[in-house]
PDB file of N, CA and C in Angstrom:
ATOM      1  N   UNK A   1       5.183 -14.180  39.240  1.00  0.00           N
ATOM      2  CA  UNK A   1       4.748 -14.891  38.042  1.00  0.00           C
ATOM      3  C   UNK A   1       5.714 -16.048  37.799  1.00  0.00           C
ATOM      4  N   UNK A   2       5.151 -17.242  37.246  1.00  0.00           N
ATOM      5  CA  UNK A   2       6.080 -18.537  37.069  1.00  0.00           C
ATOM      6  C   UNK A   2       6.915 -18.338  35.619  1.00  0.00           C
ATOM      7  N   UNK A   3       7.807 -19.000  36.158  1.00  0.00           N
ATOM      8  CA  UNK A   3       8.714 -18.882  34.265  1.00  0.00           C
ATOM      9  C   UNK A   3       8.337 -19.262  33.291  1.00  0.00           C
ATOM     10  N   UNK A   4       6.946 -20.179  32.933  1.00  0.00           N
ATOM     11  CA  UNK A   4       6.258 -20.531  32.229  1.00  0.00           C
ATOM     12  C   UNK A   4       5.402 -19.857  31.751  1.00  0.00           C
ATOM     13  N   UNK A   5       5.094 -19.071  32.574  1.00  0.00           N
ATOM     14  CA  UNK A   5       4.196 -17.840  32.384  1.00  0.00           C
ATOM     15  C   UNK A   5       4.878 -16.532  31.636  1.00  0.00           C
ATOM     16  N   UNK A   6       6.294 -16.301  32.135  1.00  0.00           N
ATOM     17  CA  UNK A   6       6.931 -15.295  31.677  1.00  0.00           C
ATOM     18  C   UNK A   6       7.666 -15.411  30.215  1.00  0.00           C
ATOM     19  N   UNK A   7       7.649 -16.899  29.853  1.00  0.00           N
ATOM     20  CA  UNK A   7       8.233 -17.505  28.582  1.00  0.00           C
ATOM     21  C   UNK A   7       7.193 -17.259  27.487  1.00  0.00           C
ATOM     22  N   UNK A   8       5.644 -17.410  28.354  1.00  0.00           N
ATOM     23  CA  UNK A   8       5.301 -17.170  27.576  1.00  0.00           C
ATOM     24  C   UNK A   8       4.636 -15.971  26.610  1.00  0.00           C
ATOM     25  N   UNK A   9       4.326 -14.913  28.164  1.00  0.00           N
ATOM     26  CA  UNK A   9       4.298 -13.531  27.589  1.00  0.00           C
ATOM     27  C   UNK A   9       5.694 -12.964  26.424  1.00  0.00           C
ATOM     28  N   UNK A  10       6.853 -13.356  27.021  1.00  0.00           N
ATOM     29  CA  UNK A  10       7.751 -12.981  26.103  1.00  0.00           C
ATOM     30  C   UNK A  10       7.914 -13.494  25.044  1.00  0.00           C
ATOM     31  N   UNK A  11       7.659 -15.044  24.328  1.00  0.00           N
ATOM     32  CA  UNK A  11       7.475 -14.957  23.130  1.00  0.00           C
ATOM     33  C   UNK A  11       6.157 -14.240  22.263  1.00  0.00           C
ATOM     34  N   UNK A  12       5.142 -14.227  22.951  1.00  0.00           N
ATOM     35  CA  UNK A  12       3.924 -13.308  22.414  1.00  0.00           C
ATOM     36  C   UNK A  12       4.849 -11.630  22.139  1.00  0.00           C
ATOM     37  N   UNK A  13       5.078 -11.247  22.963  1.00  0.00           N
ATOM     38  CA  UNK A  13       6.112  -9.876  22.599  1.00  0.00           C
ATOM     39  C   UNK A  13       6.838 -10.343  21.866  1.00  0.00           C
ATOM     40  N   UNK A  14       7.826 -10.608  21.938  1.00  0.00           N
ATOM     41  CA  UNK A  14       8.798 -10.711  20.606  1.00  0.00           C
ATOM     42  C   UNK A  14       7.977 -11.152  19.881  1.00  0.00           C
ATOM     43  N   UNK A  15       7.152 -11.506  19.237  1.00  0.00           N
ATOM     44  CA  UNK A  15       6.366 -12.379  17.983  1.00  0.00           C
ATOM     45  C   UNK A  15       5.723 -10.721  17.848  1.00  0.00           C
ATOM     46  N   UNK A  16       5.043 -10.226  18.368  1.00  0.00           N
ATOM     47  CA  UNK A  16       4.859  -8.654  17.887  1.00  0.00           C
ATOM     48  C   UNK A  16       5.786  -7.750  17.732  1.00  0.00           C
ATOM     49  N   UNK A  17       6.936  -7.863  18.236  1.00  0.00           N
ATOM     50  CA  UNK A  17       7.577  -6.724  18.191  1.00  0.00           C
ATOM     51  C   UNK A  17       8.448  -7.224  16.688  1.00  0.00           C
ATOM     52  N   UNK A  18       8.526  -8.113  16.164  1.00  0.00           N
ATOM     53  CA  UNK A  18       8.674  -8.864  15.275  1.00  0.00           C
ATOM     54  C   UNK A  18       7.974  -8.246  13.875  1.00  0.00           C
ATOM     55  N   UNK A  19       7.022  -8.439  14.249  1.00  0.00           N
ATOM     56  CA  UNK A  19       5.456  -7.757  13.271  1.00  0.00           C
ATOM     57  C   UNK A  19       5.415  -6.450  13.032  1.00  0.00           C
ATOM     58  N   UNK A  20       5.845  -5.430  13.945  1.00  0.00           N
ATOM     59  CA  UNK A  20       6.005  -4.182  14.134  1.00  0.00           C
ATOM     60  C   UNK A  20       6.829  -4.107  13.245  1.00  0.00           C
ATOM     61  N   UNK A  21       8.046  -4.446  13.227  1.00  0.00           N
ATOM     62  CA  UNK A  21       9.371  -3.624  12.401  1.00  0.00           C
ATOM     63  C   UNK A  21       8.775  -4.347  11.384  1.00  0.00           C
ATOM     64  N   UNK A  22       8.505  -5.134  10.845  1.00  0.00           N
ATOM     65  CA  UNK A  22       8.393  -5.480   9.793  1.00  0.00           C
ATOM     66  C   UNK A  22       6.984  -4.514   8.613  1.00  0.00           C
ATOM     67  N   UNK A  23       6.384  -4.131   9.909  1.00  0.00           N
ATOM     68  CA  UNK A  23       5.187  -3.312   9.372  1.00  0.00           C
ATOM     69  C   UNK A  23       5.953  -1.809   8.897  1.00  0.00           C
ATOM     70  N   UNK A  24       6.406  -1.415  10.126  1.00  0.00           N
ATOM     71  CA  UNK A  24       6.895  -0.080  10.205  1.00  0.00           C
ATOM     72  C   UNK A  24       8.208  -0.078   8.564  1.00  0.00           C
ATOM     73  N   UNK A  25       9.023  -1.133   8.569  1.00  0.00           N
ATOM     74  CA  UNK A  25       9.237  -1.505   7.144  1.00  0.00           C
ATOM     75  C   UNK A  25       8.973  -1.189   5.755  1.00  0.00           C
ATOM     76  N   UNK A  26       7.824  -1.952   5.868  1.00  0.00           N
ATOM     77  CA  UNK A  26       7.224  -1.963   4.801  1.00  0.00           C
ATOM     78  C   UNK A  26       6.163  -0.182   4.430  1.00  0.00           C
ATOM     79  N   UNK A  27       6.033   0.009   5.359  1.00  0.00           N
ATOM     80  CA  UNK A  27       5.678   1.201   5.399  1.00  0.00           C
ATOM     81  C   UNK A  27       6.533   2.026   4.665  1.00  0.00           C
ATOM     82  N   UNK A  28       7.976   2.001   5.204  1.00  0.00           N
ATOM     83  CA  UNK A  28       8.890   3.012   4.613  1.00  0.00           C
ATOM     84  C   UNK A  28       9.317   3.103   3.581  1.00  0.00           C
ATOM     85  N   UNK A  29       9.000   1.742   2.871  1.00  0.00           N
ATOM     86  CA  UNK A  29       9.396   1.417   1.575  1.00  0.00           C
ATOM     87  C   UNK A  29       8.672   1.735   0.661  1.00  0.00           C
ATOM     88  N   UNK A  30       7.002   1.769   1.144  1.00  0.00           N
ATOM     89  CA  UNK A  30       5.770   2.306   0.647  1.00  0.00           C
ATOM     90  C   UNK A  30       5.911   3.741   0.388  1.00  0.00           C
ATOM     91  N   UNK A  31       6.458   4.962   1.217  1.00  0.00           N
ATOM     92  CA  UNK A  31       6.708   6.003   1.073  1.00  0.00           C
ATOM     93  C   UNK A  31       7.990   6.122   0.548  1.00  0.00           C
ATOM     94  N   UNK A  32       9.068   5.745   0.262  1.00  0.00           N
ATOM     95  CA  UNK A  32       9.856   5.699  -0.276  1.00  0.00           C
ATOM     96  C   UNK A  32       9.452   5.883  -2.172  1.00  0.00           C
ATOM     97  N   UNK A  33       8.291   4.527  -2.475  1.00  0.00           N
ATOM     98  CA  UNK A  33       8.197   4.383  -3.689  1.00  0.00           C
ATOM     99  C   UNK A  33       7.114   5.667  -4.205  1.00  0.00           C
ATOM    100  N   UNK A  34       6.706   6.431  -3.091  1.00  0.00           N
ATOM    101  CA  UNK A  34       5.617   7.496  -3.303  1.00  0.00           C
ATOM    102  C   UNK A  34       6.702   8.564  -3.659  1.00  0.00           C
ATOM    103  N   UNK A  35       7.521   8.487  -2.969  1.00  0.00           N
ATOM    104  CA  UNK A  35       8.684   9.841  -3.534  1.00  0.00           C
ATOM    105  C   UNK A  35       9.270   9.650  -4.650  1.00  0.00           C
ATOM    106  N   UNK A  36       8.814   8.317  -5.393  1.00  0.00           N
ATOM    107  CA  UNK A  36       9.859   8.170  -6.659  1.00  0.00           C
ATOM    108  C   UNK A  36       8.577   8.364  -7.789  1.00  0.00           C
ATOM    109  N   UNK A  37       7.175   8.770  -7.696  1.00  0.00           N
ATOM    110  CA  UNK A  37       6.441   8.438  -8.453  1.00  0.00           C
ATOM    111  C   UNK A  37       6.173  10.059  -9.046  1.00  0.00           C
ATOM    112  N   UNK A  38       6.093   9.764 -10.305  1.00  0.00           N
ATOM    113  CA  UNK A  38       5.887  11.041 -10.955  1.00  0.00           C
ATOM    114  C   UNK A  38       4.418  11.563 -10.688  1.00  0.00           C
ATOM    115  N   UNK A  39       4.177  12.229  -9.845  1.00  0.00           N
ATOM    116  CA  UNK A  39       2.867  12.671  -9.773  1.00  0.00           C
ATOM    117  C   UNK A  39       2.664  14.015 -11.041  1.00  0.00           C
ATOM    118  N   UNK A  40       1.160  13.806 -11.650  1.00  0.00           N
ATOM    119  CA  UNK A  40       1.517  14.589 -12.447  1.00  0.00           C
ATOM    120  C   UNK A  40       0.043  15.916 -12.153  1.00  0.00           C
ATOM    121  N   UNK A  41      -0.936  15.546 -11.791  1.00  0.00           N
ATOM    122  CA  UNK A  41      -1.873  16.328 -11.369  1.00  0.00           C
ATOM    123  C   UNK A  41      -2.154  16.663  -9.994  1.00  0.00           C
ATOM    124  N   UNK A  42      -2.783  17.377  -9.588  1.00  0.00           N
ATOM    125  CA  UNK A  42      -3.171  17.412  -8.359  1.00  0.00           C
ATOM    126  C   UNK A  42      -4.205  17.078  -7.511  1.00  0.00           C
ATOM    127  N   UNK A  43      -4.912  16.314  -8.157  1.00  0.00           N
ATOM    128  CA  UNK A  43      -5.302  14.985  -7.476  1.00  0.00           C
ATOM    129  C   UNK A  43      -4.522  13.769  -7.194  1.00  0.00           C
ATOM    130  N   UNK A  44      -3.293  13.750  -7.664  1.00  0.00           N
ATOM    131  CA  UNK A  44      -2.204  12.665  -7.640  1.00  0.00           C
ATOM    132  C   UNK A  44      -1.914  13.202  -6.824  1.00  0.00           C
ATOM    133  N   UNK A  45      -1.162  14.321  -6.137  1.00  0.00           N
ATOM    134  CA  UNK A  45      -0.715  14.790  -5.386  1.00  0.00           C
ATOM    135  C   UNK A  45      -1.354  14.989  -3.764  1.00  0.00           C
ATOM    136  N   UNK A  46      -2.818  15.404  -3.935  1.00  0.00           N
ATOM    137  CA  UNK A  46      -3.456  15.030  -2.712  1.00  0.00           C
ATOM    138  C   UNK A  46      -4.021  13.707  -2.173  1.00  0.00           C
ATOM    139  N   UNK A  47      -3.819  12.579  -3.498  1.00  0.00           N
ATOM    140  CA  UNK A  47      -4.270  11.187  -2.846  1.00  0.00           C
ATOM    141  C   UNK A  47      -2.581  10.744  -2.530  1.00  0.00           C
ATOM    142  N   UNK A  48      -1.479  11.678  -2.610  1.00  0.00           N
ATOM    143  CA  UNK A  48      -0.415  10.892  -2.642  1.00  0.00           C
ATOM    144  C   UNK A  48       0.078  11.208  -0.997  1.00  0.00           C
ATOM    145  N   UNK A  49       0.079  12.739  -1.031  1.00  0.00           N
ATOM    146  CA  UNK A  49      -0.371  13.147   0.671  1.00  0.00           C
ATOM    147  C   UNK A  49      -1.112  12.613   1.547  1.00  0.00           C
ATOM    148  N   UNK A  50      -2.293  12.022   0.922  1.00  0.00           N
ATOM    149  CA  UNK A  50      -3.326  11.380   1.806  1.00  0.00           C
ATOM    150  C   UNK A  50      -2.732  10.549   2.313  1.00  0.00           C
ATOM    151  N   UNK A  51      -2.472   9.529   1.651  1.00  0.00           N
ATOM    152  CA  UNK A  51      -1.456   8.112   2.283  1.00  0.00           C
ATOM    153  C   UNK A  51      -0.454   8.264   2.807  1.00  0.00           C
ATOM    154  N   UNK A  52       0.173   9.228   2.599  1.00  0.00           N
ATOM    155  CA  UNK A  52       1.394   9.608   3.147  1.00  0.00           C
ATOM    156  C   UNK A  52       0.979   9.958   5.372  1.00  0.00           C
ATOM    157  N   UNK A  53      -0.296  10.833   5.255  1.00  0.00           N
ATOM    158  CA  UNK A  53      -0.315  11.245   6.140  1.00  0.00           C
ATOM    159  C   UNK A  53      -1.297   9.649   7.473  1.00  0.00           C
ATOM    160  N   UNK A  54      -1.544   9.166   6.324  1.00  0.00           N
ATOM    161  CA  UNK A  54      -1.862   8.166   7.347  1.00  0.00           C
ATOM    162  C   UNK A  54      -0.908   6.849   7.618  1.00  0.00           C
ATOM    163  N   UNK A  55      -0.164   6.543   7.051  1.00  0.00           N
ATOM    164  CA  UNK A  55       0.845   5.799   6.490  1.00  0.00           C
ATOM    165  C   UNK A  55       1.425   6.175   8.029  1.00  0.00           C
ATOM    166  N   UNK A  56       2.166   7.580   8.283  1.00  0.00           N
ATOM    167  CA  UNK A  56       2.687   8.318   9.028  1.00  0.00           C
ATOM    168  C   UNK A  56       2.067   8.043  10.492  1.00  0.00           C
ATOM    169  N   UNK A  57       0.968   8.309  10.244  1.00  0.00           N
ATOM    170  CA  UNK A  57      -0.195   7.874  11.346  1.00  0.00           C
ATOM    171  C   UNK A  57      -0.350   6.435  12.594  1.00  0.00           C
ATOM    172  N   UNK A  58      -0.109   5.772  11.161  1.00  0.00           N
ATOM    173  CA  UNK A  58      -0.198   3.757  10.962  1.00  0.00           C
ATOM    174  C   UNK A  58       1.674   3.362  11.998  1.00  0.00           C
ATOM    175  N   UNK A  59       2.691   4.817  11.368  1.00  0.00           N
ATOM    176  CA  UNK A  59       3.814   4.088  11.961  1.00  0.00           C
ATOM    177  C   UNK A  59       4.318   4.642  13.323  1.00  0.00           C
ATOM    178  N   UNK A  60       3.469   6.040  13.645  1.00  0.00           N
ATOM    179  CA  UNK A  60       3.836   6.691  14.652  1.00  0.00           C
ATOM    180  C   UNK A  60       2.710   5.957  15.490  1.00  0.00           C
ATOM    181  N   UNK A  61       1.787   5.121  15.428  1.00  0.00           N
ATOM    182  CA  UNK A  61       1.505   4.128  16.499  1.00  0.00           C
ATOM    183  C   UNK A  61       1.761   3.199  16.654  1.00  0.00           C
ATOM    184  N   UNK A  62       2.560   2.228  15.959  1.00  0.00           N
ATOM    185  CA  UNK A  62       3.539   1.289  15.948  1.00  0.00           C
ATOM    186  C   UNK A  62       4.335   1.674  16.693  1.00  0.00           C
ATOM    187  N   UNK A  63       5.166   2.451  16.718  1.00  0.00           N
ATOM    188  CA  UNK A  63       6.489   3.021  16.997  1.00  0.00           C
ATOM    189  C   UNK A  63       6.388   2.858  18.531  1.00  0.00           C
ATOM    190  N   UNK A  64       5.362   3.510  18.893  1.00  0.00           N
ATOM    191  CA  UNK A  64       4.443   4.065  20.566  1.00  0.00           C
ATOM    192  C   UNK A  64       4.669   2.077  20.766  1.00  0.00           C
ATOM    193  N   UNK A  65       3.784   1.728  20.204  1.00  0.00           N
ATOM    194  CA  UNK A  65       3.403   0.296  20.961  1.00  0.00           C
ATOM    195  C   UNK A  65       4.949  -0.926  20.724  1.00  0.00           C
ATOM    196  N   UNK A  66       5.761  -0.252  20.150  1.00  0.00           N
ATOM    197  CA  UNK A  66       6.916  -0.954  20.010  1.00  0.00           C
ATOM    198  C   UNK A  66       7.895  -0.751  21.844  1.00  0.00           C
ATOM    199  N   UNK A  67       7.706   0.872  21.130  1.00  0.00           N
ATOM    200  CA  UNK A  67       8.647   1.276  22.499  1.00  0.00           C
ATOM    201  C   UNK A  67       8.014   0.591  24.103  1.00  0.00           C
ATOM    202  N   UNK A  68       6.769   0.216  24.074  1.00  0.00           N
ATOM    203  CA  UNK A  68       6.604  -0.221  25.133  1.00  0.00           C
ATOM    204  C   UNK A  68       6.369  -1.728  24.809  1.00  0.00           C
ATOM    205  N   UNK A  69       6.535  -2.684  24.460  1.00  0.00           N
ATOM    206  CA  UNK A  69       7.089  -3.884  23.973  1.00  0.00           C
ATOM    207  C   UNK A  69       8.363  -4.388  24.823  1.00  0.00           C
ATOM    208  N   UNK A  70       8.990  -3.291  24.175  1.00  0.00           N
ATOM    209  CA  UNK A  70      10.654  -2.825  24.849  1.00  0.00           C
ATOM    210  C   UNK A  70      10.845  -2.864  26.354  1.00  0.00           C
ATOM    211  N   UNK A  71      10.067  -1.591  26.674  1.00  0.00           N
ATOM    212  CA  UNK A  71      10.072  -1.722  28.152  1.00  0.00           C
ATOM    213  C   UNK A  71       9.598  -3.177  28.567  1.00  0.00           C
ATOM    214  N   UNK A  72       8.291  -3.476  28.469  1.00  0.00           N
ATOM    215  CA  UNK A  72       7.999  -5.159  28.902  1.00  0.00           C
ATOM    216  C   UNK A  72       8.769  -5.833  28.839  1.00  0.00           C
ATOM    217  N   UNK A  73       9.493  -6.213  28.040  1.00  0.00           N
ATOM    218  CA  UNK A  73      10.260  -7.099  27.775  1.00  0.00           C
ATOM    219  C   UNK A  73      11.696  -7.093  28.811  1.00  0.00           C
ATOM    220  N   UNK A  74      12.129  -5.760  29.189  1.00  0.00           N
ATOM    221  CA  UNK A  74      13.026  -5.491  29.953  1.00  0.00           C
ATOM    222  C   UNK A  74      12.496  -5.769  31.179  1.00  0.00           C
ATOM    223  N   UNK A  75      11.025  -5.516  31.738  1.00  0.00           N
ATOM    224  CA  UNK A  75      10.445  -5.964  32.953  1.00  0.00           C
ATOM    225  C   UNK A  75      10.098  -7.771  32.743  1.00  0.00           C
ATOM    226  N   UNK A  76      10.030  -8.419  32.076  1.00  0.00           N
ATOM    227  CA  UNK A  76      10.367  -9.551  31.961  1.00  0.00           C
ATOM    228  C   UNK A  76      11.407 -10.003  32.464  1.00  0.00           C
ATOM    229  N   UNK A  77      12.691  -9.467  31.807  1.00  0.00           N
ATOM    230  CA  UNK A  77      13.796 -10.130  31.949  1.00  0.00           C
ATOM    231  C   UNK A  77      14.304  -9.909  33.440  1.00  0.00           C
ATOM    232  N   UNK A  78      13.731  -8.548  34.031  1.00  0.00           N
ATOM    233  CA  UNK A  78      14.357  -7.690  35.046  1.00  0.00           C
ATOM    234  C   UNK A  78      13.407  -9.054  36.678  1.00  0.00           C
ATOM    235  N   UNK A  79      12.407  -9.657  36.144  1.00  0.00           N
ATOM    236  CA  UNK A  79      11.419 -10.115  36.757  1.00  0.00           C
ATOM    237  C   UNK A  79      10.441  -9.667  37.212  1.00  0.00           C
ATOM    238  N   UNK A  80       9.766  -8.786  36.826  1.00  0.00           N
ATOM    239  CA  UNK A  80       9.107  -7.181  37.440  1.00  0.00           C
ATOM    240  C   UNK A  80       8.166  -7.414  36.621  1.00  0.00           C
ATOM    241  N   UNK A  81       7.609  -8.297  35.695  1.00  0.00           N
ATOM    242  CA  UNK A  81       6.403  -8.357  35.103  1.00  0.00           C
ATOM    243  C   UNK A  81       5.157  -8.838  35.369  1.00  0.00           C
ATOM    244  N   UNK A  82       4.150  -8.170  35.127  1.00  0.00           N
ATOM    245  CA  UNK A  82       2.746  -7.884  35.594  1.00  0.00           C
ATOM    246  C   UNK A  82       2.298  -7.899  36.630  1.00  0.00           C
ATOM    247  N   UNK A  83       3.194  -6.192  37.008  1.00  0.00           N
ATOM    248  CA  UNK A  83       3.123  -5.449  38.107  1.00  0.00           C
ATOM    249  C   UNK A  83       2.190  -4.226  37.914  1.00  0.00           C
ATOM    250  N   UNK A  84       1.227  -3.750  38.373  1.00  0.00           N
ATOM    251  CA  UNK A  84       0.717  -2.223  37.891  1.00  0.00           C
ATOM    252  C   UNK A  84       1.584  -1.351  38.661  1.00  0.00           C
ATOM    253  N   UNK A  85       1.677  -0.792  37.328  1.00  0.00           N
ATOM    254  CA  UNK A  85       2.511   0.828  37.490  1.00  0.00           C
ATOM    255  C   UNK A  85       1.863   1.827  38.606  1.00  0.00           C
ATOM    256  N   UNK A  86       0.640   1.656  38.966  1.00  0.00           N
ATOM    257  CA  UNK A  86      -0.573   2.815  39.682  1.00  0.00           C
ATOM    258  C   UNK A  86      -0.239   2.257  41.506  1.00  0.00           C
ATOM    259  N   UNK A  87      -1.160   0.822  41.437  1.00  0.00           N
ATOM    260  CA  UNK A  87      -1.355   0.269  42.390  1.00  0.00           C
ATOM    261  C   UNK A  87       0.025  -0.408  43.150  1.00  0.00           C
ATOM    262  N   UNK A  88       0.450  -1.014  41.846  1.00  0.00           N
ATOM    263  CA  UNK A  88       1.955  -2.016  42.569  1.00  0.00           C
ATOM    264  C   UNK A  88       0.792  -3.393  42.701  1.00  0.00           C
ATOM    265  N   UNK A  89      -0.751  -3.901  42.383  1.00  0.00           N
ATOM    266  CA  UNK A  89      -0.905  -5.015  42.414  1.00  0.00           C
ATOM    267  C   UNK A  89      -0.957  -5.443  41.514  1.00  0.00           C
ATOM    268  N   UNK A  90      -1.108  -7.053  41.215  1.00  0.00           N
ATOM    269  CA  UNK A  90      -0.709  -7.605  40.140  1.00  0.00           C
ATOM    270  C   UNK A  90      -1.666  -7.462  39.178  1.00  0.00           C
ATOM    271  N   UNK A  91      -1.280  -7.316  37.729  1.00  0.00           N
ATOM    272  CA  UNK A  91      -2.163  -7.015  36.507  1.00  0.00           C
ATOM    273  C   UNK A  91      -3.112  -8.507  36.724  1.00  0.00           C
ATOM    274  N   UNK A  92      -4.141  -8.803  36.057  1.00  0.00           N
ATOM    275  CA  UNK A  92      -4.617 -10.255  35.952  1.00  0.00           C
ATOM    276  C   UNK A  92      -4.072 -11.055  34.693  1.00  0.00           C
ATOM    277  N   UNK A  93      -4.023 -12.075  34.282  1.00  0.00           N
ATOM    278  CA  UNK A  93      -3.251 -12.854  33.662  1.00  0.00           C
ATOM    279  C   UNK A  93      -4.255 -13.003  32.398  1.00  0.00           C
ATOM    280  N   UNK A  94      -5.787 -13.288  32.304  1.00  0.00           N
ATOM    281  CA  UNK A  94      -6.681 -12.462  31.574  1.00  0.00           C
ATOM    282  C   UNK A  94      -6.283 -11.060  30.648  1.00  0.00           C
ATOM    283  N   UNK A  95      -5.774 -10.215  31.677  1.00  0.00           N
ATOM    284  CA  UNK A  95      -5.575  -8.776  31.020  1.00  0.00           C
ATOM    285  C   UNK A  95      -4.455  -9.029  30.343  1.00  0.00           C
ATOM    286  N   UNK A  96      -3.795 -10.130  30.836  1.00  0.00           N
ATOM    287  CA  UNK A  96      -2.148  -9.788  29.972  1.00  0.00           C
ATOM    288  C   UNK A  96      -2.352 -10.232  28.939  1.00  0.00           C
ATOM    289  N   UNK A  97      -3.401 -11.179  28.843  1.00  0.00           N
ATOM    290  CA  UNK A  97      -3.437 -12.140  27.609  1.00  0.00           C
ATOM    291  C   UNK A  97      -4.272 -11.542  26.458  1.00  0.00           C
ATOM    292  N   UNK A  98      -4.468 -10.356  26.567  1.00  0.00           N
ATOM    293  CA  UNK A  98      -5.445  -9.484  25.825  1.00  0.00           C
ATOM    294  C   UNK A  98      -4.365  -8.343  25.584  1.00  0.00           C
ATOM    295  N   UNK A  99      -3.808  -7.986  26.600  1.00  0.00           N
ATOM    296  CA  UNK A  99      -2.577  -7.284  26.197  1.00  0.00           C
ATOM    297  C   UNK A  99      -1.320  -6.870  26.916  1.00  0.00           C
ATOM    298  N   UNK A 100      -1.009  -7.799  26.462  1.00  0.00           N
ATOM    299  CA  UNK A 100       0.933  -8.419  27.114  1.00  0.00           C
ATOM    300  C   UNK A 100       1.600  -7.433  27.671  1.00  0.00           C
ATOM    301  N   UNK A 101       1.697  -6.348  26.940  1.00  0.00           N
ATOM    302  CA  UNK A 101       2.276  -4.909  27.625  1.00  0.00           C
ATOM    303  C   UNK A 101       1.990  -4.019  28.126  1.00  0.00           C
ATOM    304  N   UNK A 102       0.599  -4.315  29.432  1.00  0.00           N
ATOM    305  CA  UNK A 102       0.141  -3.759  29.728  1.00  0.00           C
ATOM    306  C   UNK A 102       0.222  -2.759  31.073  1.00  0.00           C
ATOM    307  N   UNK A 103       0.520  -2.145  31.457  1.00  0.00           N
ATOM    308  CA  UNK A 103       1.199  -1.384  32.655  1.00  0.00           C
ATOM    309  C   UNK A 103       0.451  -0.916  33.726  1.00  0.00           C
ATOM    310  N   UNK A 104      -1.150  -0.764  33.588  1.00  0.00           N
ATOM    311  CA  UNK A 104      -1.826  -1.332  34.679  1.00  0.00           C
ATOM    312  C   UNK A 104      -3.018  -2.415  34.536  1.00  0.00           C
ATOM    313  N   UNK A 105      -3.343  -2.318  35.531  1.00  0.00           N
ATOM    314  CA  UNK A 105      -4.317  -3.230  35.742  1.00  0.00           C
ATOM    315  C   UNK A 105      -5.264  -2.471  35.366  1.00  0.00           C
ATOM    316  N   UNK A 106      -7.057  -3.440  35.953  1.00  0.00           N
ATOM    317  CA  UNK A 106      -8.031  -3.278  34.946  1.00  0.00           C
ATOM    318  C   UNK A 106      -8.349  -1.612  35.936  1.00  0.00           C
ATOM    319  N   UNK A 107      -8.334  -1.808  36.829  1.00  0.00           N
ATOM    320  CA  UNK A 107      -8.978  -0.788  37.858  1.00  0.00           C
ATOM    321  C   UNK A 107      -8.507   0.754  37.440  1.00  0.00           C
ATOM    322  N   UNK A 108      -6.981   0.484  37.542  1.00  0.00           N
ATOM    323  CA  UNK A 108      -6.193   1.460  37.191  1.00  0.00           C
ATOM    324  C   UNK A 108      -6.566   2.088  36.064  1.00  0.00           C
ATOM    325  N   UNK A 109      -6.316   1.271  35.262  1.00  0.00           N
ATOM    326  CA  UNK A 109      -6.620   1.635  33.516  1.00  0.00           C
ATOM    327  C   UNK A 109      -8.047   2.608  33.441  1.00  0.00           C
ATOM    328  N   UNK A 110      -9.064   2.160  34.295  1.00  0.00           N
ATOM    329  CA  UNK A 110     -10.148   2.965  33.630  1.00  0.00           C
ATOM    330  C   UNK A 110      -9.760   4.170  34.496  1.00  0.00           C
ATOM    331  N   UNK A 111      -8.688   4.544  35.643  1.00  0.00           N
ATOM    332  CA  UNK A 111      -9.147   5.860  35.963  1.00  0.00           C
ATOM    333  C   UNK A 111      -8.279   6.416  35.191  1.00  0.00           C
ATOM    334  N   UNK A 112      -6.967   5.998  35.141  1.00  0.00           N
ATOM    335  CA  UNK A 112      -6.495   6.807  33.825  1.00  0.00           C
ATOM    336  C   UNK A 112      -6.911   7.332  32.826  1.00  0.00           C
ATOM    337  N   UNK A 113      -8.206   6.567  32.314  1.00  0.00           N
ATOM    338  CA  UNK A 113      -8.527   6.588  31.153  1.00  0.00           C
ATOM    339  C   UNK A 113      -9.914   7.737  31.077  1.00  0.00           C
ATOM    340  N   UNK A 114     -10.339   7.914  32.447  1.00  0.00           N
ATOM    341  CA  UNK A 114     -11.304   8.460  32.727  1.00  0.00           C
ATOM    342  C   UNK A 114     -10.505   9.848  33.138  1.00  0.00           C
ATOM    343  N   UNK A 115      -9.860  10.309  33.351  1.00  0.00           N
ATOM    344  CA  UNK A 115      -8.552  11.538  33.642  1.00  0.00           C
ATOM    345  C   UNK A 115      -7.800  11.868  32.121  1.00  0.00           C
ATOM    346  N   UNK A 116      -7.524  11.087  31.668  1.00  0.00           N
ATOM    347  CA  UNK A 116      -7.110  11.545  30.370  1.00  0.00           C
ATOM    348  C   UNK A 116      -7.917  12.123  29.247  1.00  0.00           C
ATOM    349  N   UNK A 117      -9.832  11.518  29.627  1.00  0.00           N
ATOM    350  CA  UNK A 117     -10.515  12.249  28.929  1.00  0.00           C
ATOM    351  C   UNK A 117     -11.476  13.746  29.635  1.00  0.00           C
ATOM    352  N   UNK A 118     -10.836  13.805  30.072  1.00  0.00           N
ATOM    353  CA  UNK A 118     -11.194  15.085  30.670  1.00  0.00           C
ATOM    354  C   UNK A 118     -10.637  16.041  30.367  1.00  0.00           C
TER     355      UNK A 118
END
């Protein structure tokens, strides 16, 4: 891949991974202000759980798509980017641009994806 190419996947990552903490953030601060709120019934209490549990939801998939951000970004720097993990051939530049941190290609991806739902 050209360095123009790799400059530019990596600012698209950092510009998300950017977005992430800032989400994952604001999130915590959101549950933070849920622990300070006097709930007084229990319908307060199960719409306060509710959010809580998706909130939770919202940051434990952030978290997932951060940590591999991370890795990309280290295969960036390492020069090893948009390589498939399966095949070893190159991801398409299409796929990256749909999603930057992507670890295989298109081929790959559906058998994974077709094995994982099984």
């Amino acid at each position: 891949m050209q360095d123009s190419e790799l400059k530019y996947f990596k600012e698209i990552l950092e510009s998300r991974k950017e977005q992430i903490i800032k989400n994952i953030n604001s999130v915590y601060a959101e549950l933070d202000e849920l622990g300070l709120l006097e709930l007084n019934d229990e319908g307060d209490h199960a719409s306060a759980d509710n959010n809580s549990m998706v909130e939770n939801a919202i940051v434990k998939q952030q978290e997932k798509e951060l940590k591999e951000i991370n890795v990309t970004l280290a295969k960036i720097a390492a020069r090893e980017y948009g390589v498939c993990e399966m095949c070893e051939d190159l991801i398409g530049f299409q796929r990256l641009k749909v999603k930057p941190h992507a670890i295989y290609c298109k081929d790959c991806r559906e058998i994974v994806e077709k094995s994982e739902s099984k």
